[in-house]
Protein backbone atom coordinates (compact mmCIF):
# COMPACT_ATOMS: atom_id res chain seq x y z
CA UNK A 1 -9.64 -13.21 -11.81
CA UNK A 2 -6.36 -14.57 -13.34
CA UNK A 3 -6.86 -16.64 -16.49
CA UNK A 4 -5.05 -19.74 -17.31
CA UNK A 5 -3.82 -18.17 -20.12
CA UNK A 6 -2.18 -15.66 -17.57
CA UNK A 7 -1.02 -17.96 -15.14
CA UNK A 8 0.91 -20.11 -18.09
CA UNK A 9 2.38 -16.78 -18.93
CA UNK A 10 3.59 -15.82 -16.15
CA UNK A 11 5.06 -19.05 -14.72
CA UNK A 12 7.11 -19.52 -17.72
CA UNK A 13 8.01 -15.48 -17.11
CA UNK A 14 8.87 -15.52 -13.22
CA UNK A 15 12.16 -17.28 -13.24
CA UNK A 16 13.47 -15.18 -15.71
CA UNK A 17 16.37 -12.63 -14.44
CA UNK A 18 17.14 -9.78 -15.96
CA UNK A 19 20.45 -7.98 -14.93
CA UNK A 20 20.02 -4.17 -14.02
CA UNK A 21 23.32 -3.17 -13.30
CA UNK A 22 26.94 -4.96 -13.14
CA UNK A 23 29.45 -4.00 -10.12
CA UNK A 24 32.86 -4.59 -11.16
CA UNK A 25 35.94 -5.12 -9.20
CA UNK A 26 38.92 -2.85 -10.14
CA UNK A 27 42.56 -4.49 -9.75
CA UNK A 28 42.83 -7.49 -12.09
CA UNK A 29 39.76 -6.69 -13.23
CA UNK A 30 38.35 -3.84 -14.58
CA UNK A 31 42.28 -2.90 -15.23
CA UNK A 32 45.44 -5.24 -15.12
CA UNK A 33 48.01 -4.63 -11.57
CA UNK A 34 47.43 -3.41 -8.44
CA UNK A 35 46.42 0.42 -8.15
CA UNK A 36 48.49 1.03 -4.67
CA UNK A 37 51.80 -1.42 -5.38
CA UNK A 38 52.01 -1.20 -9.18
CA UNK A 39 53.84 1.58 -10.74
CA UNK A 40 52.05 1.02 -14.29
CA UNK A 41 48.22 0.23 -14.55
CA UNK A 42 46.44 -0.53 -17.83
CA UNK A 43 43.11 -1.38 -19.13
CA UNK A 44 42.18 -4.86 -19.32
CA UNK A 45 41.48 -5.42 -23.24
CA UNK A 46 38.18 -4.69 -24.99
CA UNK A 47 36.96 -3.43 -21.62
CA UNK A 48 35.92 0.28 -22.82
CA UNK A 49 33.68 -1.63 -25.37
CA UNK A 50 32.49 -3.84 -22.74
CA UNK A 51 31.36 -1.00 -20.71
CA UNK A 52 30.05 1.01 -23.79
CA UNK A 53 28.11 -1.57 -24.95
CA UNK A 54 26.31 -2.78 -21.83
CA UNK A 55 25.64 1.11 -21.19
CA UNK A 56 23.88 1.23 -24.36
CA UNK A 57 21.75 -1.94 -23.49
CA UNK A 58 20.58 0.09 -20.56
CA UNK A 59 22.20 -1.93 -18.07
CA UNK A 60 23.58 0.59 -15.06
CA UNK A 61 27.25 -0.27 -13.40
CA UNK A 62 28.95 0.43 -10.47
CA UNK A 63 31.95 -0.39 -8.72
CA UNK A 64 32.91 -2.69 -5.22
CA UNK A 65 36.59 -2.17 -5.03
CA UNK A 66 38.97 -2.63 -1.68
CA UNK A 67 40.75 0.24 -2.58
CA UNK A 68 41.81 4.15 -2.06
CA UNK A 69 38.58 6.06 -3.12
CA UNK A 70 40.06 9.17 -4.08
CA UNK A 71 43.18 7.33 -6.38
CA UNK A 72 41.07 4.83 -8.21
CA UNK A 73 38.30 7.77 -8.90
CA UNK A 74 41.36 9.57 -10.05
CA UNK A 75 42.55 6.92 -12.18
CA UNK A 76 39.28 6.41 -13.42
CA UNK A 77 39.06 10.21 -15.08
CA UNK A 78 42.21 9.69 -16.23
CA UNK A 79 40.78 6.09 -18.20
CA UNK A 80 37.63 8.61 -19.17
CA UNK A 81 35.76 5.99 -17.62
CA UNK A 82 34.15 7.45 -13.88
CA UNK A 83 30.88 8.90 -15.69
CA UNK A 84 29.74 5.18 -16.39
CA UNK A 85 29.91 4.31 -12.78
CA UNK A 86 27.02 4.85 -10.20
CA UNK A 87 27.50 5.25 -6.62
CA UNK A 88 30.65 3.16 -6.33
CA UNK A 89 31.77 2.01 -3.46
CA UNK A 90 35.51 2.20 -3.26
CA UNK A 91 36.43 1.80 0.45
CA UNK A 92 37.54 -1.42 2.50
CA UNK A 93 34.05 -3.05 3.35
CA UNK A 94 33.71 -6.12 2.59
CA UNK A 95 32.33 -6.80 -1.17
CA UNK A 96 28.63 -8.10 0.06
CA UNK A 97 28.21 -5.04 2.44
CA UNK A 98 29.19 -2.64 -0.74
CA UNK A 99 26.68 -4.71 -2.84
CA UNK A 100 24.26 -4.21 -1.20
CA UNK A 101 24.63 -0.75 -0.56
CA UNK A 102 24.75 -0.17 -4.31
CA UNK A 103 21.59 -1.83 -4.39
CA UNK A 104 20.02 0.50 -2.22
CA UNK A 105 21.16 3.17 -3.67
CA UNK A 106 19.79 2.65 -7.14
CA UNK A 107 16.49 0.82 -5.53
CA UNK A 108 16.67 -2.24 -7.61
CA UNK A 109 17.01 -6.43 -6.22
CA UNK A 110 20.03 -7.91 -5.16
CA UNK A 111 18.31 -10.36 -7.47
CA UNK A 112 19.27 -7.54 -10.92
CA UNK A 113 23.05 -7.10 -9.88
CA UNK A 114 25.97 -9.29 -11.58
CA UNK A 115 29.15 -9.00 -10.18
CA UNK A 116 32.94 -9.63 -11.74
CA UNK A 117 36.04 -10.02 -9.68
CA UNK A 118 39.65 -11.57 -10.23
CA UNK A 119 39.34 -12.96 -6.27
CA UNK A 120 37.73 -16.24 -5.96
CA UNK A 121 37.90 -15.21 -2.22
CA UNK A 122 35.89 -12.57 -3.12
CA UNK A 123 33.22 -14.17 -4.78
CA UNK A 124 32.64 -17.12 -2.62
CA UNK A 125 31.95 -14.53 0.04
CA UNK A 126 29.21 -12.47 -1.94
CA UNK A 127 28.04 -15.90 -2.98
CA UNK A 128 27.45 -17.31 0.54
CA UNK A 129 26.36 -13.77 1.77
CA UNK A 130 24.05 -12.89 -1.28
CA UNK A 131 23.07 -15.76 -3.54
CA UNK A 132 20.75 -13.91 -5.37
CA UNK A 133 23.57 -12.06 -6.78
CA UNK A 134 25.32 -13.37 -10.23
CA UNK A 135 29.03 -13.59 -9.75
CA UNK A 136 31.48 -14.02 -12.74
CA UNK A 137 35.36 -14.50 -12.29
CA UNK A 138 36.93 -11.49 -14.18
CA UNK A 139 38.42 -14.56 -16.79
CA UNK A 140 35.30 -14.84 -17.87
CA UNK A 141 34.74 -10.91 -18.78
CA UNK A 142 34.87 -11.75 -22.63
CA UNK A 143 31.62 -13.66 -22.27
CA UNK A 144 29.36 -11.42 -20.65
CA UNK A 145 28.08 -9.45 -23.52
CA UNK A 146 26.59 -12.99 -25.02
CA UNK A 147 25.31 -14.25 -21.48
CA UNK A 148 21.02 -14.33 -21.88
CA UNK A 149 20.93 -11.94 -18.73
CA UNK A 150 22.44 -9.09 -20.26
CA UNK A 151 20.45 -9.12 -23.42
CA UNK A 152 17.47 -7.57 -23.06
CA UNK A 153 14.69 -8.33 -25.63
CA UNK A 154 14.27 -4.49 -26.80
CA UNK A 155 17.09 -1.42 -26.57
CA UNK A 156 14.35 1.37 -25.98
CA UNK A 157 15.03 5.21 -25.75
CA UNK A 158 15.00 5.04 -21.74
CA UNK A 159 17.30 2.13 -22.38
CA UNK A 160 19.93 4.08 -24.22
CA UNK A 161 19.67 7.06 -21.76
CA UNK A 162 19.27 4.81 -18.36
CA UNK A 163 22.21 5.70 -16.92
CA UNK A 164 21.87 9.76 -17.60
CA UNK A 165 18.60 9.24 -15.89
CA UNK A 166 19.97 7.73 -13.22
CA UNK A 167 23.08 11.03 -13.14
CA UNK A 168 19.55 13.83 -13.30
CA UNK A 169 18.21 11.43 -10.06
CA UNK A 170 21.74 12.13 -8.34
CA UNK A 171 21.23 15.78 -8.77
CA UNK A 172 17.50 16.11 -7.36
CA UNK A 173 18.55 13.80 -4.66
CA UNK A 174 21.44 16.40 -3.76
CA UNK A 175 18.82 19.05 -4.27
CA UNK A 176 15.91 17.48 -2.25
CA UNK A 177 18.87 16.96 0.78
CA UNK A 178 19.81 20.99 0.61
CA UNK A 179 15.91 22.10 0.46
CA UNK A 180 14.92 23.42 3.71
CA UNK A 181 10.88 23.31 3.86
CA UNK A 182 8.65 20.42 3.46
CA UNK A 183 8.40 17.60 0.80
CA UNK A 184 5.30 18.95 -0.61
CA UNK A 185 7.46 22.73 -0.81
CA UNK A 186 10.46 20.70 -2.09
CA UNK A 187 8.39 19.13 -5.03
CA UNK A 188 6.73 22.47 -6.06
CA UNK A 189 10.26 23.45 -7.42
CA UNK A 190 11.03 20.63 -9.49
CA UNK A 191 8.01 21.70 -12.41
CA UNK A 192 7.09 18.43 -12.77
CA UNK A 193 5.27 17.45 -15.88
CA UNK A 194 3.24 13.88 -15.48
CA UNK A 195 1.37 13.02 -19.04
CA UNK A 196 -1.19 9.74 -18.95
CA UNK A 197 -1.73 8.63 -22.52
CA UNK A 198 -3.26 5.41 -24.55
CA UNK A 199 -0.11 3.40 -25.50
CA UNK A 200 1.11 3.31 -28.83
CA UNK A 201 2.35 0.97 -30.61
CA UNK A 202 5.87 2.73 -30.69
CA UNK A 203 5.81 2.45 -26.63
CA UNK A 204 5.55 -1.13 -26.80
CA UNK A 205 8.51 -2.31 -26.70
CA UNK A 206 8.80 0.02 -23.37
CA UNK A 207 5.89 -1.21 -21.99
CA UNK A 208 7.23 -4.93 -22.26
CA UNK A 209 10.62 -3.52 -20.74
CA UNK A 210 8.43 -2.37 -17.97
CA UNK A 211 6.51 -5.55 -17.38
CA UNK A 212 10.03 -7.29 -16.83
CA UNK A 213 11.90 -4.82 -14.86
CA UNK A 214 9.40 -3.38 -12.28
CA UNK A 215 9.03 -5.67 -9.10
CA UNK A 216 8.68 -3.29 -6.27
CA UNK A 217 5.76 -0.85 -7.40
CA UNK A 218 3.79 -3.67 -9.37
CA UNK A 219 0.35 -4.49 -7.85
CA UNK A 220 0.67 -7.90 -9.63
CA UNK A 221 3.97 -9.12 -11.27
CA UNK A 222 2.05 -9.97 -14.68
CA UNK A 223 4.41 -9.93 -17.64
CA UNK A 224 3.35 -9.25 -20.85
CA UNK A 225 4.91 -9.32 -24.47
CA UNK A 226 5.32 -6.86 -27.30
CA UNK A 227 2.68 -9.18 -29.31
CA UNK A 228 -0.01 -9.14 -26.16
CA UNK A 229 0.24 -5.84 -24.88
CA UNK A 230 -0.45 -4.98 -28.76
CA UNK A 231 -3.56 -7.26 -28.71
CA UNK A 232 -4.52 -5.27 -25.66
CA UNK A 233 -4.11 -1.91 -27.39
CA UNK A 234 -6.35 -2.67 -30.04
CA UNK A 235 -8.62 -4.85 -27.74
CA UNK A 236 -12.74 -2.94 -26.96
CA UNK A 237 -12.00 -4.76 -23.60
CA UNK A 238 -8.93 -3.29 -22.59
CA UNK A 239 -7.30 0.22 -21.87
CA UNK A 240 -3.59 0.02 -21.95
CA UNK A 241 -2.30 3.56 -20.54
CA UNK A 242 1.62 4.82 -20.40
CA UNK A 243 2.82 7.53 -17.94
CA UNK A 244 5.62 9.94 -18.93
CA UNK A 245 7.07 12.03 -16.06
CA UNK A 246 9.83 15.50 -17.08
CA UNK A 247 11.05 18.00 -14.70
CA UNK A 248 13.49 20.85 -14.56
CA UNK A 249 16.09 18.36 -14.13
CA UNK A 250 15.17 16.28 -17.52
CA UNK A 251 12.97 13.54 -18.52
CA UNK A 252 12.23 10.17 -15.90
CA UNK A 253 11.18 8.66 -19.48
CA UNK A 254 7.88 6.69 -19.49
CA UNK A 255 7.40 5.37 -15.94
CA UNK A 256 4.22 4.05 -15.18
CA UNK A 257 2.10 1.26 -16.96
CA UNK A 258 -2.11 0.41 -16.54
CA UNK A 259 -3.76 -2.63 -17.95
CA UNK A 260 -7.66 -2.52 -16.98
CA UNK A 261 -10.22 -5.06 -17.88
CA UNK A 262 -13.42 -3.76 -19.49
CA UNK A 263 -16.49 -5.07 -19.03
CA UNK A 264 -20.01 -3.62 -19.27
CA UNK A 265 -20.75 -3.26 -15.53
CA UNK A 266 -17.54 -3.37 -14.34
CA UNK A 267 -13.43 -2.85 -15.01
CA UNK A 268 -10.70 -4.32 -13.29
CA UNK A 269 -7.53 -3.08 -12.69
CA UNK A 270 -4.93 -6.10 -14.11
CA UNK A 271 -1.37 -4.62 -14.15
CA UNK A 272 -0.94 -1.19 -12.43
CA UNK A 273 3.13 -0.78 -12.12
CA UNK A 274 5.21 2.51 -11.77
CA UNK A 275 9.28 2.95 -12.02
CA UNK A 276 10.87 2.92 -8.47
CA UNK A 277 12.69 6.10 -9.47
CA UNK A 278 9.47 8.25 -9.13
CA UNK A 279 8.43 6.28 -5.54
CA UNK A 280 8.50 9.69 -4.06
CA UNK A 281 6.96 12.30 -6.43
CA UNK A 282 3.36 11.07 -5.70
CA UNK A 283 1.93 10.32 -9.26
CA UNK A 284 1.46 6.80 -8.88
CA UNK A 285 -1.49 8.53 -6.60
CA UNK A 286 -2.52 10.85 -9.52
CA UNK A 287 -2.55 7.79 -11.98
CA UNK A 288 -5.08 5.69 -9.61
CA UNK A 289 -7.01 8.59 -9.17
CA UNK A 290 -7.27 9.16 -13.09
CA UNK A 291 -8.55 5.63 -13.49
CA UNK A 292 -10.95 6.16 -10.57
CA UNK A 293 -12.11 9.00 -12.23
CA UNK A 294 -12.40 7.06 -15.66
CA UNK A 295 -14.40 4.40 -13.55
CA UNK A 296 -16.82 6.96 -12.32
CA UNK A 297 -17.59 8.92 -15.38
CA UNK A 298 -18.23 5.44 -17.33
CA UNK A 299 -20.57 4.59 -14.12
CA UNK A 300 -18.49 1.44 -13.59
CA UNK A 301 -17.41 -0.49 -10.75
CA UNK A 302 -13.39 -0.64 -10.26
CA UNK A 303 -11.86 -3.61 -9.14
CA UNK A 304 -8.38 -4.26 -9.00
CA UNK A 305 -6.31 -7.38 -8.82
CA UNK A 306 -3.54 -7.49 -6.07
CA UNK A 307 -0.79 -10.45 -5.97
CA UNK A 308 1.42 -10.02 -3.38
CA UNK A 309 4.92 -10.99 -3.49
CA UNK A 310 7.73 -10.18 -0.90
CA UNK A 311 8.70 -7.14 -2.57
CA UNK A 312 5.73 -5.38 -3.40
CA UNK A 313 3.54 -4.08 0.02
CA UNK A 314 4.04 -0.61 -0.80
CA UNK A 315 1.67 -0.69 -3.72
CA UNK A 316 -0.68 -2.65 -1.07
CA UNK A 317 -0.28 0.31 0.96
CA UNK A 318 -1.61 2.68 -2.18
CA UNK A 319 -4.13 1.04 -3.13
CA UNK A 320 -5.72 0.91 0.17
CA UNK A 321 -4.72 4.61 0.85
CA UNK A 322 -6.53 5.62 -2.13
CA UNK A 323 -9.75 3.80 -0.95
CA UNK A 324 -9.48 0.69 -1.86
CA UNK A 325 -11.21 -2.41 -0.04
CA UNK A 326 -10.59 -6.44 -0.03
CA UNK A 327 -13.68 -8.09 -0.75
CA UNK A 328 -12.03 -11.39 -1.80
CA UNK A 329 -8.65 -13.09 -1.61
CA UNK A 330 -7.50 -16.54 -2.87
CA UNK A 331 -4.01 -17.72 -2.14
CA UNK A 332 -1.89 -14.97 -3.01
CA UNK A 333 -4.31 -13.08 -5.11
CA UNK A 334 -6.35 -10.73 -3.35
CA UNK A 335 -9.44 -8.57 -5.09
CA UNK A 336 -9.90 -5.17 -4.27
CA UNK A 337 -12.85 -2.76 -4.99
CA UNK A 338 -13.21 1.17 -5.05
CA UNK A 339 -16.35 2.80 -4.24
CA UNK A 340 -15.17 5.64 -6.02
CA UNK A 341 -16.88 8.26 -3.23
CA UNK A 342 -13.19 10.41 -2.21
CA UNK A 343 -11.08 10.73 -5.75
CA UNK A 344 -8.46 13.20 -5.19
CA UNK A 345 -7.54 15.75 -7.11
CA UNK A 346 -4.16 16.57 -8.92
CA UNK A 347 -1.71 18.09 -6.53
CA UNK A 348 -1.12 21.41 -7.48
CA UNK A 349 2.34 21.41 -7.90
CA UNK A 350 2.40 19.27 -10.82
CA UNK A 351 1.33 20.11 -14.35
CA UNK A 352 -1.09 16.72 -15.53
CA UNK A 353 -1.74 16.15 -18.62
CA UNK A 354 -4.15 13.20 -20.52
CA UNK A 355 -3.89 12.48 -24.26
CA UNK A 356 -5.95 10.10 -26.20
């Protein structure tokens, strides 16, 4: 069961928001005039530093611009800026429909996106369409870099290299939509590489990173810091495993994250989280079935705890396709258990790996 230790934690943790990606406007504000009236267009000032900088903070950005696609992508090569943008969305939709699009796209919140513009037009209709969403007038640009949201605690190595994972998704995606044969055919080529380890304390700081960023394929929504996860590392009464994923494309970084509960007759799944990125490759499957199989050769019962949220019924869905059962439920916290009678084994197509 939750602790009130856990609960305090997390209460104070929920309301915090955590920007994932910022979708700037273009005329006025990512560059001064008008792309299709003005004969001259220039940068706005400090704004490749801007861009650099959140980049290396591992924040994503994109683009919602009423404009001509192919002349603004132009001008962006020409600014040796385009690489930094994701799936923009330079049409004449209105600004809340390409939001949310981007969204989609890169399978993060409405709730993670900031977004600058010069129109207050504009912004009053994202705000009244999608409040969730952080808008900033472009005058404001020169404050962003100190604003709480777009400071995350830790810069890890997936931090630094977000966005180029992001660019090696684009290309399987492209890949996965030219394959003719099945999923399970399509996968087979990719050479996947999924490695389950004890955490470290040099994936720590990742490990926080993931406790804050993952919503969607969380089975809880715990949060954790640097200082406890480290307390759990070293803890007899606690396994704290890390999931890497690689393929022929490049690395997914380290993905998954598994906090279980250790007692002498029994262990209980607390935190069991995986990247939205892999949602489709299947090894959150292989990483339940590795702690089943822990569970079983320690001659323990598994139980996991399950808080649902209105974000997070797919990993509801795995846990009860990999056998899991409800035998209690209070408020939003529901307890499942595993009888541990049909653990599956490791798909073939993918090379699995443990280190302890």
């Amino acid at each position: 069961m939750i602790s009130t230790e856990e609960q305090n934690i997390n209460s104070k943790q929920k309301d915090k928001k955590f920007i994932k990606c910022v979708v700037w406007d273009l005329d006025n504000t990512l560059w001064h005039g008008v792309l299709l009236e003005d004969e001259k267009i220039s940068l706005r000032e400090n704004i490749i530093n801007l861009i650099q900088t959140l980049d290396s903070r591992g924040i994503l950005q994109s683009i919602a611009s009423k404009n001509a696609h192919v002349t603004a992508i132009a001008k962006l090569e020409e600014f040796g800026l385009k690489d930094y943008f994701l799936y923009p969305q330079i049409n004449w939709n209105s600004k809340a429909n390409s939001l949310k699009e981007i969204a989609g796209l890169l399978n993060i919140g409405i709730d993670a996106i900031a977004f600058i513009d010069d129109q207050l037009f504009e912004l009053e209709e994202v705000k009244y369409t999608l409040p969730e969403i952080l808008c900033i007038n472009a005058d404001e640009i020169g404050n962003i870099l100190d604003m709480p949201v777009m400071n995350p605690r830790f810069i890890t190595e997936d931090s630094r290299i977000r966005r180029l994972m992001y660019l090696s998704d684009i290309e399987r995606q492209n890949a996965e939509q030219e394959f003719v044969g099945t999923a399970d055919e399509f996968l087979a080529t990719l050479n996947m590489s999924f490695t389950i380890c004890s955490a470290k304390e040099e994936d720590l700081q990742r490990a926080e990173e993931l406790t804050l960023r993952t919503n969607q394929l969380n089975t809880t929504g715990y949060t954790y810091s640097y200082d406890e996860l480290n307390h759990f590392r070293q803890s007899e009464n606690h396994k704290l495993l890390i999931a890497n994923l690689e393929d022929k494309y490049g690395s997914y970084g380290k993905i998954g994250l598994v906090l279980i509960e250790c007692r002498p007759k029994s262990w209980t799944i607390k935190l069991l989280l995986m990247s939205c990125r892999v949602m489709s490759r299947g090894v959150g499957t292989i990483m339940m079935n590795h702690v089943m199989s822990l569970a079983k050769s320690s001659n323990v019962r598994l139980l996991a705890e399950f808080v649902q949220n209105n974000r997070n019924r797919m990993m509801y869905i795995s846990y009860k396709f990999v056998g899991f059962k409800e035998i209690d439920k209070n408020g939003d916290l529901v307890i499942f258990e595993n009888d541990l009678s049909r653990i599956q084994p490791v798909p073939l197509y993918v090379n699995f790996k443990v280190i302890y």
